[in-house]
Protein backbone atom coordinates (compact mmCIF):
# COMPACT_ATOMS: atom_id res chain seq x y z
CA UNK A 1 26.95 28.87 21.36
CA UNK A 2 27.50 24.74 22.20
CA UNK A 3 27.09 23.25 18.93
CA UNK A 4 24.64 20.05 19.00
CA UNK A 5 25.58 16.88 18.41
CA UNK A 6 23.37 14.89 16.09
CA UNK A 7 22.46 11.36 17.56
CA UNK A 8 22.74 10.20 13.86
CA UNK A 9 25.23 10.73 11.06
CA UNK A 10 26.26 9.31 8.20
CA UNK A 11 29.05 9.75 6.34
CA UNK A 12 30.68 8.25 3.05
CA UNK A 13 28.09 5.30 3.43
CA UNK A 14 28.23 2.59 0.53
CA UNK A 15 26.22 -0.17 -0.02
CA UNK A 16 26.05 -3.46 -2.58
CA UNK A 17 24.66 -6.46 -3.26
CA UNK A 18 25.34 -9.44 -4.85
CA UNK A 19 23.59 -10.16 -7.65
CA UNK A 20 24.62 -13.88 -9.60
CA UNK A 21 28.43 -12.93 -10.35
CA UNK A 22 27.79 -8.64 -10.02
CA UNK A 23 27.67 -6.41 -7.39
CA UNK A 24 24.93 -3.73 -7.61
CA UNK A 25 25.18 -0.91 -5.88
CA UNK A 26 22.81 0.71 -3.94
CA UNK A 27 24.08 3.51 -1.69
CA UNK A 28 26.95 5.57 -3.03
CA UNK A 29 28.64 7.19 -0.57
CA UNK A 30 25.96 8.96 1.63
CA UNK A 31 25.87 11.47 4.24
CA UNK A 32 23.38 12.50 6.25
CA UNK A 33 22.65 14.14 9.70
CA UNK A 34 19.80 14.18 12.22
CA UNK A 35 19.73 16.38 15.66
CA UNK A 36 17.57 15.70 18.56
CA UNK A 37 14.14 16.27 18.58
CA UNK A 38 14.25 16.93 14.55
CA UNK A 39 12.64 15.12 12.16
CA UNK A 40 14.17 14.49 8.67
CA UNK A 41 11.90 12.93 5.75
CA UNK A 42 13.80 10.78 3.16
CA UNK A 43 11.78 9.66 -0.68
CA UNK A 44 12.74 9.00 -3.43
CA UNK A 45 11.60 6.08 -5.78
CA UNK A 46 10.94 2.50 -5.12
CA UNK A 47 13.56 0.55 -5.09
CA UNK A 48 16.34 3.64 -4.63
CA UNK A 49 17.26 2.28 -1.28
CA UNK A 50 15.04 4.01 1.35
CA UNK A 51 14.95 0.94 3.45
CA UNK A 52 17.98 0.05 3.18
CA UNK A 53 19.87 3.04 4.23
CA UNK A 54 17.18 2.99 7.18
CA UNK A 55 17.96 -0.35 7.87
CA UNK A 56 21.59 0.72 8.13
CA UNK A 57 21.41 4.11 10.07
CA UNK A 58 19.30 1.33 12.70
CA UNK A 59 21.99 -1.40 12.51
CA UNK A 60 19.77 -4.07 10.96
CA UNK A 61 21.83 -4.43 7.98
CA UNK A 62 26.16 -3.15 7.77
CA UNK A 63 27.60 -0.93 5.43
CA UNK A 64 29.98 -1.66 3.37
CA UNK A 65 32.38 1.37 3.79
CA UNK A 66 31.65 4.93 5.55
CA UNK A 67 30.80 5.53 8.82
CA UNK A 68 27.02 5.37 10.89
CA UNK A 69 27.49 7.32 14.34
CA UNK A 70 24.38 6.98 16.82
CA UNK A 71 24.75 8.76 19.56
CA UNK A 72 28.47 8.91 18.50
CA UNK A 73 29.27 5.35 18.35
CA UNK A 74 30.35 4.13 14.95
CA UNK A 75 27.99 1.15 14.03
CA UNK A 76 30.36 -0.16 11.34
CA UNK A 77 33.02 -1.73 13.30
CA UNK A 78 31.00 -3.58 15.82
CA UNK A 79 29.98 -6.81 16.13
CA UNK A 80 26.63 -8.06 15.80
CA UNK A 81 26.11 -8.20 19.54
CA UNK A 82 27.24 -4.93 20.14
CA UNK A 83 24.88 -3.47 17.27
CA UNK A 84 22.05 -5.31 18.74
CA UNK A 85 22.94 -3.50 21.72
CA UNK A 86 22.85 0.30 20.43
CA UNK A 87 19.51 -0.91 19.12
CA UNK A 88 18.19 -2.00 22.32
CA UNK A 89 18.79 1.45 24.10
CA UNK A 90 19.57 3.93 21.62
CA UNK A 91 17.42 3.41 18.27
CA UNK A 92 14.04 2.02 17.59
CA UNK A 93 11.96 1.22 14.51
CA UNK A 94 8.21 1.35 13.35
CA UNK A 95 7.25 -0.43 10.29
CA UNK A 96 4.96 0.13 7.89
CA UNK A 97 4.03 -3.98 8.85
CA UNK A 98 3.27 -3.55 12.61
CA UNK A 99 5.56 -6.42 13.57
CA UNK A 100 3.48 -6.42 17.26
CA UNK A 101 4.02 -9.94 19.32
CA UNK A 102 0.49 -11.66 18.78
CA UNK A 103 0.66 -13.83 21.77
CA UNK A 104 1.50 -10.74 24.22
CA UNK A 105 -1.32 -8.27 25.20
CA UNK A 106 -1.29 -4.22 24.05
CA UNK A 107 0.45 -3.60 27.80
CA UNK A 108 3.03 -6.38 27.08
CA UNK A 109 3.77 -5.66 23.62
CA UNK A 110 4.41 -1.67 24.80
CA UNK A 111 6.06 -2.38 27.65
CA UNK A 112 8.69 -5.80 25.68
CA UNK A 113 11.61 -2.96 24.08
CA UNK A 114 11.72 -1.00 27.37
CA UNK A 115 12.23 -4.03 29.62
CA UNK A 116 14.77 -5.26 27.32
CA UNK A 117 16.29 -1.78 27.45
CA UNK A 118 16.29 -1.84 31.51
CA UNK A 119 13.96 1.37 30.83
CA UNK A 120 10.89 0.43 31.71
CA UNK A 121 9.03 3.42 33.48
CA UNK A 122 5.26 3.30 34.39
CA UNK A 123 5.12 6.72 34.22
CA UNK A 124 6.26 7.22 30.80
CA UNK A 125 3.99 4.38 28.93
CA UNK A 126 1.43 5.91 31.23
CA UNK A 127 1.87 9.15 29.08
CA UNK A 128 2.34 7.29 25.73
CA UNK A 129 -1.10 5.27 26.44
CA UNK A 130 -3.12 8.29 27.72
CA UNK A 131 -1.76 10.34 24.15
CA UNK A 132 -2.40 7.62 21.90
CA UNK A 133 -5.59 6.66 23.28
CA UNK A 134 -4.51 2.90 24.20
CA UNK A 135 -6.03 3.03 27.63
CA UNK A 136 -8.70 0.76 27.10
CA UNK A 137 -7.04 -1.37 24.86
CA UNK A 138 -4.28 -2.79 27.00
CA UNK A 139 -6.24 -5.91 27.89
CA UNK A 140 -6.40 -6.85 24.13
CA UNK A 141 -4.26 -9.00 21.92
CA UNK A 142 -3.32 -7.68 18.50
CA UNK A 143 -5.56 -9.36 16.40
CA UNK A 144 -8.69 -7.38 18.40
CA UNK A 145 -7.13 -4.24 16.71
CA UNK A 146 -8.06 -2.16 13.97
CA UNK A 147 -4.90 -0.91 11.60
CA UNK A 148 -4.85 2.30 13.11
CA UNK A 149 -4.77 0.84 16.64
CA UNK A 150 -1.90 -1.35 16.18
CA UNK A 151 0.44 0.91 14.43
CA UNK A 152 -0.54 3.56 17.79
CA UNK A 153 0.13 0.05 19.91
CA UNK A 154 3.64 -0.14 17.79
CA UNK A 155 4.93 3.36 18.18
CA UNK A 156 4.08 3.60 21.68
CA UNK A 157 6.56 -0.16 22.23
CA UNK A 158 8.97 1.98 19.92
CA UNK A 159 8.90 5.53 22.21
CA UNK A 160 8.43 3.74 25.97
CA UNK A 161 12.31 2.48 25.30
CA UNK A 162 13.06 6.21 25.15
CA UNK A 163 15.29 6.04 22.14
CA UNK A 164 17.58 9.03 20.91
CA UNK A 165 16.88 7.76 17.37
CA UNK A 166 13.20 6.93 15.77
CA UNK A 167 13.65 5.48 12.74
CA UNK A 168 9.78 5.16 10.73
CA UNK A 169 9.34 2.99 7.15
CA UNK A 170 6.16 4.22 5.71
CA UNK A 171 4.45 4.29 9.17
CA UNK A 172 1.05 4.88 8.06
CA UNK A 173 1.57 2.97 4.77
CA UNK A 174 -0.85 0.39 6.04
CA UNK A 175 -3.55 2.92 6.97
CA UNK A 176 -6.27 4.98 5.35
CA UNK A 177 -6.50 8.77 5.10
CA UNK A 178 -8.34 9.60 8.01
CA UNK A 179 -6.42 7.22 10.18
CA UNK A 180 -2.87 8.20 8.66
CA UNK A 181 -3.31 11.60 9.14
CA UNK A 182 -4.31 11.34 13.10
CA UNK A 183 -1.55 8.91 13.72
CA UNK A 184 0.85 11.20 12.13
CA UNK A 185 -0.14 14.02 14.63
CA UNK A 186 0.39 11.56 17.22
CA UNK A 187 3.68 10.43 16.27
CA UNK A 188 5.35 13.63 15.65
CA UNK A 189 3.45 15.13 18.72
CA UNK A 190 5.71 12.52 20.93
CA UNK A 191 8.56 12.99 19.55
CA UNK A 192 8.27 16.70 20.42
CA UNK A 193 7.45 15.75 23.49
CA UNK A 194 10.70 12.99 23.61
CA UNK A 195 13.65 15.00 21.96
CA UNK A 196 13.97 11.75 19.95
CA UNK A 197 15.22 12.54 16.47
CA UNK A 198 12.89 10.79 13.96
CA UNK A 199 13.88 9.87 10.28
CA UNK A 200 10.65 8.88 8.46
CA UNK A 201 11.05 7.44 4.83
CA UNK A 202 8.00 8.27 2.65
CA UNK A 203 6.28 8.44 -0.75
CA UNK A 204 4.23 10.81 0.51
CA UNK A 205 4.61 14.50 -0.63
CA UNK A 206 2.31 15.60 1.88
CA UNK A 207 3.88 13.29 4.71
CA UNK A 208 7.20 15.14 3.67
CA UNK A 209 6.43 18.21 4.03
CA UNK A 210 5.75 17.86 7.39
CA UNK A 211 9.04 17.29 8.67
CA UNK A 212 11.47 19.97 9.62
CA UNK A 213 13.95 18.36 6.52
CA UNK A 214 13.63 16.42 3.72
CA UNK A 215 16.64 14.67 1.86
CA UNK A 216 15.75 12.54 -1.36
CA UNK A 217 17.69 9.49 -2.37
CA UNK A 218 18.11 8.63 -5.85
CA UNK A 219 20.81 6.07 -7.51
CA UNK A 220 22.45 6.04 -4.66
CA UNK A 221 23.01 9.62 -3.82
CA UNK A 222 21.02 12.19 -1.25
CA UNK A 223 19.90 15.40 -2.10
């Protein structure tokens, strides 16, 4: 049987910051792995480095030692322009802030990764739109949008790239019960439908337990 390659692993990865004259550390040599199409929940307390081992696994921030492979490129040795480029093609974020372009309409803000990414395909935000139910909402700027609506408007910008990583902060941090719950279906709907792994970090017990894994991080460590 051909073993699968995980589009992300870490391994070894440290992290610190600078704090006055110390250096705090906040990831302490973790590992972690994520195959396509699964998706892996990470908790653990505030403050115990969720985001910033997200941030890391998406090359936003570097690490300081260890390696991040996405889609078997080490992130840790690259430059900043070739780190922006992984992210461009091969990973892409949804925060628990929307972070949509206020000035660009729902089609534009969908459509602004994938044209970055050369990717752009009608026929796949076609299928994003139709599953999210954005179709008659692609005329509208952000600010006409409920919560719910926007963070749909966000994931479907993140998916229409067709990423082999999803990386989520507290997607549906921002939104109520009712809403959470039906964008969560959504979400992990298309990335069934996408083979795109998806790491989600969460306080949520219930969140967790939806995913096919679930690692916790605490000082520093994964478990």
């Amino acid at each position: 049987m051909t073993e699968i390659a995980p589009v992300l692993h870490l391994s070894g990865v440290t992290k610190s910051y600078s704090v006055a004259t110390d250096a705090v550390p906040v990831l302490r040599g973790v590992d972690l792995h994520l195959n396509p199409g699964e998706t892996l929940a990470l908790t653990g307390e505030s403050g115990s480095g969720k985001s910033t081992l997200l941030h890391i696994a998406g090359g936003l921030e570097t690490a300081d030692a260890g390696q991040v492979r996405v889609a078997g490129q080490d992130l840790v040795p690259m430059t900043d322009t070739q780190r922006a480029a992984i992210r461009c093609k091969d990973v892409a974020v949804v925060f628990q802030q929307f972070n949509l372009i206020p000035s660009l309409n729902v089609a534009d803000n969908i459509a602004f990764q994938a044209r970055l990414a050369g990717r752009l395909d009608a026929q796949v935000v076609g299928h994003l739109v139709a599953k999210l139910g954005l179709s008659e909402q692609l005329t509208k700027y952000p600010e006409a949008l409920s919560g719910g609506q926007q963070q749909r408007v966000a994931i479907a910008r993140a998916l229409a790239a067709r990423p082999r990583v999803l990386l989520a902060d507290e997607p549906t941090g921002n939104l109520d019960e009712g809403t959470s719950s039906e964008v969560l279906e959504q979400l992990l709907a298309l990335v069934a439908d996408t083979g795109a792994g998806l790491l989600l970090v969460t306080h949520s017990p219930g969140i967790a337990a939806r995913m096919d894994r679930r690692l916790h991080l605490s000082r520093g460590q994964v478990a």
